[in-house]
Every structure is written in structure tokens, then in C-alpha cells.
Protein backbone atom coordinates (compact mmCIF):
# COMPACT_ATOMS: atom_id res chain seq x y z
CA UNK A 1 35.53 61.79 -4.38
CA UNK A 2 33.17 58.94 -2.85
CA UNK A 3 30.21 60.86 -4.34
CA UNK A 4 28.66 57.05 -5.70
CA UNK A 5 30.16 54.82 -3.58
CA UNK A 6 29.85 56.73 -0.19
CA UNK A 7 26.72 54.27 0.67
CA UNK A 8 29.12 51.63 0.52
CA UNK A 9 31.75 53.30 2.25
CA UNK A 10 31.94 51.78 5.77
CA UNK A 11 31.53 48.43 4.09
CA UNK A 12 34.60 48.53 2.38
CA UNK A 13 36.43 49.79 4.97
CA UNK A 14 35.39 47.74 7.69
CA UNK A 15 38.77 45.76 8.09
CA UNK A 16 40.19 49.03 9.44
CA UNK A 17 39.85 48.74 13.57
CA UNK A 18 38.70 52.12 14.07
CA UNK A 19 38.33 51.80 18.12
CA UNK A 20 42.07 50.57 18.29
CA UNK A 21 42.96 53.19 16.07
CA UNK A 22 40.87 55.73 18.47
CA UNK A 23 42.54 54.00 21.14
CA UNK A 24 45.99 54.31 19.96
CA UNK A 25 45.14 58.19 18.94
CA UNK A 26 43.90 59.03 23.07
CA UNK A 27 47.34 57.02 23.79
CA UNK A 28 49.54 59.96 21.71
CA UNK A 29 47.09 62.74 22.48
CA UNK A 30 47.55 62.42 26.81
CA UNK A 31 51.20 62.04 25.78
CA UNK A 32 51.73 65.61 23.95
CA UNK A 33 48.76 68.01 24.78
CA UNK A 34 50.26 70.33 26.34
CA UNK A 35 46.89 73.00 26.46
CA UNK A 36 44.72 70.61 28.96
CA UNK A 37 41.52 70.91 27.37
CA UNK A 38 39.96 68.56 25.59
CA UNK A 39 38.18 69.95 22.25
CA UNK A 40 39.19 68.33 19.28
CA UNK A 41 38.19 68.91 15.64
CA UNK A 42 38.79 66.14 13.11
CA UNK A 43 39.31 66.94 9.68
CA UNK A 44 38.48 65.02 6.58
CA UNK A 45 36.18 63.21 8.99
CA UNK A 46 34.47 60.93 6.37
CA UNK A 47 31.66 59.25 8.26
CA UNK A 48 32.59 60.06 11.32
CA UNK A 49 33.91 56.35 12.74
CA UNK A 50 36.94 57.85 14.47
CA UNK A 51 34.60 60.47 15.93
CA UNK A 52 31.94 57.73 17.01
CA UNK A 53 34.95 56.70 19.73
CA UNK A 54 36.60 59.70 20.24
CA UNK A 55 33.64 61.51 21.43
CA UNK A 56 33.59 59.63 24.84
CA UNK A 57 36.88 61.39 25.63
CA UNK A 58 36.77 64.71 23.65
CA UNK A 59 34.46 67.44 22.94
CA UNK A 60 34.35 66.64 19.29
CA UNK A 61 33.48 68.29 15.85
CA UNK A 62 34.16 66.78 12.54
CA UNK A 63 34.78 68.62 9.22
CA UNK A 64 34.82 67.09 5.90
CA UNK A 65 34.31 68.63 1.88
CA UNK A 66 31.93 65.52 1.07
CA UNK A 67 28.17 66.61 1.84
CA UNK A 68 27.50 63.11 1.23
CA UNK A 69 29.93 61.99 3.90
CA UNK A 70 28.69 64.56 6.63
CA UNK A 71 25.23 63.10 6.41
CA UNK A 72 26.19 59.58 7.51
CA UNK A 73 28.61 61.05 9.91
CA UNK A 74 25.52 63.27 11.69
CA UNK A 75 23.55 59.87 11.43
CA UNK A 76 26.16 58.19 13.39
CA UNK A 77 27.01 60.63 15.56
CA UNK A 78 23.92 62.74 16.73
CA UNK A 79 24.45 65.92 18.67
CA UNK A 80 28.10 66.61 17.29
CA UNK A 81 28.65 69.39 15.13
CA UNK A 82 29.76 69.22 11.70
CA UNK A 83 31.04 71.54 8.79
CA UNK A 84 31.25 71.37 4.99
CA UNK A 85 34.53 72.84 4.37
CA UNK A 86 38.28 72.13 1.93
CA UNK A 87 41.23 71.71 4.43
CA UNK A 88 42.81 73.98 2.73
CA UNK A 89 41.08 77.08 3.51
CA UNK A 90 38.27 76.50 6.08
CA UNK A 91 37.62 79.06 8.19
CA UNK A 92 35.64 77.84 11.82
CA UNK A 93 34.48 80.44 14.24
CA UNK A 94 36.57 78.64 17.33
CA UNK A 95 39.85 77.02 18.19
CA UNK A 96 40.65 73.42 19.11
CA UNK A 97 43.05 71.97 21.61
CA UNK A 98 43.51 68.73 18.98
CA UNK A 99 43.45 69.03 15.35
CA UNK A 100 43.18 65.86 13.68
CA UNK A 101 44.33 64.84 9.92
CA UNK A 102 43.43 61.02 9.43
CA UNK A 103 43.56 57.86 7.33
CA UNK A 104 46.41 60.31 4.52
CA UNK A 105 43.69 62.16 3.83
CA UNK A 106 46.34 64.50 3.55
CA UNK A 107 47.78 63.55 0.21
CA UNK A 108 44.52 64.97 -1.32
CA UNK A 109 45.81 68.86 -1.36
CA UNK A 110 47.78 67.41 -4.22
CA UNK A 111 50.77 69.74 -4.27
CA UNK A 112 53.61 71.05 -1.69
CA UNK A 113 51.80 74.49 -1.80
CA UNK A 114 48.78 73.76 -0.86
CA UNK A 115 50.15 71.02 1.94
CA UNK A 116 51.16 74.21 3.25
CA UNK A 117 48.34 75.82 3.12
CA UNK A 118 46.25 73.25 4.84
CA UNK A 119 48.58 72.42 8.17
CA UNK A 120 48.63 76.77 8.60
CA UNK A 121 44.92 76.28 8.19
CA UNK A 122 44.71 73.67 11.03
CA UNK A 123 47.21 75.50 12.98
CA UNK A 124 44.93 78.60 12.75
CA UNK A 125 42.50 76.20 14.75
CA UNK A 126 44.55 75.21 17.56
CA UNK A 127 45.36 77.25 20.88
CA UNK A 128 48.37 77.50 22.42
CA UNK A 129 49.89 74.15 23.26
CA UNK A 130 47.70 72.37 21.09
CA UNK A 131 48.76 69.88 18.76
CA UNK A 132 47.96 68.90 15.08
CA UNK A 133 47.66 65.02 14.29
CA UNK A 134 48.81 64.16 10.99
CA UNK A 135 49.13 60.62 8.80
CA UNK A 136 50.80 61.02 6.13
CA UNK A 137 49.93 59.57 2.85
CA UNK A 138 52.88 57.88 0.77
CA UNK A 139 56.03 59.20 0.28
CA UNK A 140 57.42 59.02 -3.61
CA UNK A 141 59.76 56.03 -2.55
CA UNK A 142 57.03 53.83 -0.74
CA UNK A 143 54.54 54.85 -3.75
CA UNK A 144 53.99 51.60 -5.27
CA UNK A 145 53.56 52.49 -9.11
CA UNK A 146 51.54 49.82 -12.03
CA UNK A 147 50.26 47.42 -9.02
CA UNK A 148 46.72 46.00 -8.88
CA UNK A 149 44.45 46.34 -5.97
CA UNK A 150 41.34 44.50 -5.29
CA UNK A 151 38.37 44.51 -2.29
CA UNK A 152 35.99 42.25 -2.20
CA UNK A 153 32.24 41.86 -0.12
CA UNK A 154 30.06 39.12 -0.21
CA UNK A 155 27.08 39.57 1.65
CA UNK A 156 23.79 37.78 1.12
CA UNK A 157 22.05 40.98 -0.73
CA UNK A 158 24.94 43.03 -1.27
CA UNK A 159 28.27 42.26 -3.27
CA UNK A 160 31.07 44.01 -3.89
CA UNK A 161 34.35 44.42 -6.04
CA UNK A 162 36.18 47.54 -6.16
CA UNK A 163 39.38 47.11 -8.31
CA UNK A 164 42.12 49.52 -9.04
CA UNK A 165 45.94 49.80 -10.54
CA UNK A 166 47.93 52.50 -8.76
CA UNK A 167 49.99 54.47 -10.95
CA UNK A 168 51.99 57.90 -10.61
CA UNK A 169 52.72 61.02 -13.13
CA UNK A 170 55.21 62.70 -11.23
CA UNK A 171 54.61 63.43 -7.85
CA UNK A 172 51.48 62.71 -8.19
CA UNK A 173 49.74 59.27 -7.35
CA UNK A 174 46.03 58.29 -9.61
CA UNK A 175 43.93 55.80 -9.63
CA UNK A 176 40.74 55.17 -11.20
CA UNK A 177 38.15 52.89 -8.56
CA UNK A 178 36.08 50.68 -10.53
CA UNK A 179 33.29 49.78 -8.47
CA UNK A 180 30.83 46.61 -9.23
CA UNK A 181 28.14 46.45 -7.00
CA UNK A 182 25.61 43.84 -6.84
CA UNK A 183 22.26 43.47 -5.32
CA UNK A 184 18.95 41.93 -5.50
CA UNK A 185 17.49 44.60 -7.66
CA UNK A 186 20.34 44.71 -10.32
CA UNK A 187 24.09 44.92 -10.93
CA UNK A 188 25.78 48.09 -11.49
CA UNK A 189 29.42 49.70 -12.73
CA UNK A 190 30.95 52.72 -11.98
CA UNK A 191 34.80 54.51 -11.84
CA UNK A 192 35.51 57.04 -9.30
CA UNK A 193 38.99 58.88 -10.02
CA UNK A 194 41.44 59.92 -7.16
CA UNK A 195 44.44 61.92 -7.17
CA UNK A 196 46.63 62.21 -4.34
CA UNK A 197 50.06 63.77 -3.72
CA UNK A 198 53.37 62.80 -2.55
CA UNK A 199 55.35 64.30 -0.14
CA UNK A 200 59.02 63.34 1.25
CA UNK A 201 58.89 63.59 5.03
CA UNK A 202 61.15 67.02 4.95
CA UNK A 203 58.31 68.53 2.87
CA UNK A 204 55.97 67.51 5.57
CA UNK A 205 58.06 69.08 8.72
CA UNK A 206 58.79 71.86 6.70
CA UNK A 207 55.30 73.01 6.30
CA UNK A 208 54.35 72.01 10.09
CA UNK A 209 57.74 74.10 10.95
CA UNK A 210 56.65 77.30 9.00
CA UNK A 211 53.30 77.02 10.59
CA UNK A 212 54.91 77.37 13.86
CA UNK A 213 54.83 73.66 15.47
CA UNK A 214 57.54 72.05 17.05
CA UNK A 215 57.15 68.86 15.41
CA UNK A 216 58.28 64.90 16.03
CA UNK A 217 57.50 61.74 13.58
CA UNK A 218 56.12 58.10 14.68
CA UNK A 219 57.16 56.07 12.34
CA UNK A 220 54.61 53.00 12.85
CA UNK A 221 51.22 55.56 13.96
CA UNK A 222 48.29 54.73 13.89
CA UNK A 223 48.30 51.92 10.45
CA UNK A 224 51.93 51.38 10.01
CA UNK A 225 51.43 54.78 7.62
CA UNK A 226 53.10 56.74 10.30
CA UNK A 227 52.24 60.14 11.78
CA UNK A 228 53.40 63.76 12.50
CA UNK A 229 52.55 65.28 15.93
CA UNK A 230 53.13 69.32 15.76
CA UNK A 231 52.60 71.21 18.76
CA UNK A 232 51.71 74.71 18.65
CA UNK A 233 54.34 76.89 20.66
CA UNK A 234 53.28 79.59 23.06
């Protein structure tokens, strides 16, 4: 995912309010760490933006499957370690009081199995009243099936439209990103396909129960996407 469009990444995304989000994230941290020390891993990290604010209140490390992705993120963020790994099965040579899950990155594990797999994988991470930060992607009933998406930038060298139509085979949610990108040098096209699965909430606290958290849902979170705080007993 993002392997062509990554360059453009933080352009397209820049309506999202990552300090407020950061902010807002410190807010629920202080509230239920329960472990009182203050290293915190972020996974699916992208390019790092969470991390860039985080980092003046955390001992941070970022983790992400993109290669692509990590490289902006070190660029960003110099001096904070970083790891190429799947959330479903890295394997880190430490432990984390905070284990973050961001922006439904979530919903890319794809099935209920491997959902499980992923939160006992950041749970592995975490000490002892840690807690695991999750927002969720959509649930089957909010899934908004055969509707049209558009983002647009208009800069004076650089334009872009990235258009898409949401659709759903089951419990599974696809779309294919077409991406025209504009610039002084030429105009080019090209489709980047996502798949991304969805869970019903009891799915979710199941697999944060069997990994051992006590866990509680916020309903607005961070985006208005919500998000599961599971804190690791003991």
C-alpha cells in the first residue's frame, strides 16, 4: 500500500490536525497508564507525524511494514528508532509502557483471526499496566458501500486528484485509489488497491479480552472513529 503515492502522502493528508490529535492522545494516555513510564511504540506509524509530537512527551519508536514510509518518518524524526515489521507478527527486542494503533490502520489485518493476532502481538510489547491504543476502522454497519470519494490539491507546481468508490465483498471493505498527479514536468495516472476489514465492536473487545486487557471504548476518540483503550493486567 502507498508504495507510488507515499511522496504525496502528507499532502493529502494534511487536513488531519495531527498535534490536536497528539494532544488529545497525551490527554487519554495520563488518564489510564497505569505502569508510570513513559516509552511508547507506535505502530503502523506511516511518516511518523503523530510521532513528530509525541516525542516531546514520550520516549518514542515507530514501526511500520512500508520501507517507503519509514524513510520519511526517520527524515522527520531524526534520532528515533524505527522498525520494518507486519503488526501481526513483529517481534521487538523490548517492551513499551504505550502501544499505539492509529488512524484504523487496524482494519488492514483483514480478517477476525489475524485482528487477533495483531492486539496479542502488541500486548506482547507492553509491561505490566501498560495500555494498548486502538482506532478502530469501520464497523460493517457504518461501512458506507458504492459511494464516491474525492481529494483534491492545487498547488502552484503540484496538483492532485485522488478519486475512489468504496465498496464491500463481505466483510471486507476495497477500494481502488486512482491517483492523478500533475506537475511541471508531466502528468501522470496510477491505481493503488486497498483492502481493509470490518469488525463489530464485540470482535474488537474480544480479541483485546483474550489478550489479557481489561478494556473500555471512547466512542468519539481521537477523529470521531472512536477508540479502544486495553490495559494490560498485572
Amino acid at each position: 500500500m502507498y508504495t507510488e503515492s507515499v511522496r504525496y502522502y502528507d499532502k493529502i493528508y494534511a487536513f488531519k490536525d495531527y498535534k490536536a490529535e497528539a494532544e488529545r492522545l497525551i490527554a487519554v494516555i495520563r488518564e489510564n497508564l497505569r505502569s508510570g513510564g513513559k516509552r511508547l511504540l507506535d505502530v503502523a506509524c506511516g511518516t511518523g507525524l503523530h510521532l513528530e509530537h509525541l516525542k516531546e512527551q514520550f520516549e518514542v519508536e515507530g514501526l511500520d511494514v512500508s520501507e517507503e514510509m519509514l524513510e520519511l518518518a526517520c527524515q522527520r524524526n531524526p534520532g528515533v528508532m524505527y522498525h520494518q515489521g507486519d503488526m501481526v507478527d513483529f517481534s521487538l527486542s523490548r517492551t513499551f509502557d504505550v502501544v499505539t494503533c492509529l488512524f484504523s490502520s487496524i482494519g488492514y489485518v483483514k480478517t477476525v483471526e489475524n485482528l487477533g493476532h495483531a492486539i496479542s502481538c502488541m500486548v506482547r510489547h507492553l509491561i505490566p499496566g501498560g495500555i494498548l491504543v486502538l482506532e478502530p476502522w469501520f464497523t460493517p454497519e457504518d461501512w458506507r458501500s458504492n459511494t464516491v470519494h474525492a481529494i483534491f490539491i492545487d498547488e502552484p507546481d503540484l496538483t492532485i486528484a485522488r478519486i475512489n468508490t468504496s465498496l464491500a465483498e463481505g466483510r471486507l471493505s476495497y477500494f481502488n485509489m486512482h491517483y492523478l498527479i500533475g506537475t511541471p514536468e508531466g502528468t501522470t495516472h496510477f491505481v493503488e488497491h486497498h483492502e481493509l476489514g470490518l469488525f463489530e465492536p464485540d470482535e474488537m473487545t474480544t480479541a483485546f479480552n483474550a489478550a489479557g486487557l481489561e478494556v473500555r471504548y471512547d466512542p468519539e476518540g481521537l477523529t470521531g472513529r472512536g477508540l479502544y483503550i486495553g490495559l494490560k493486567k498485572g
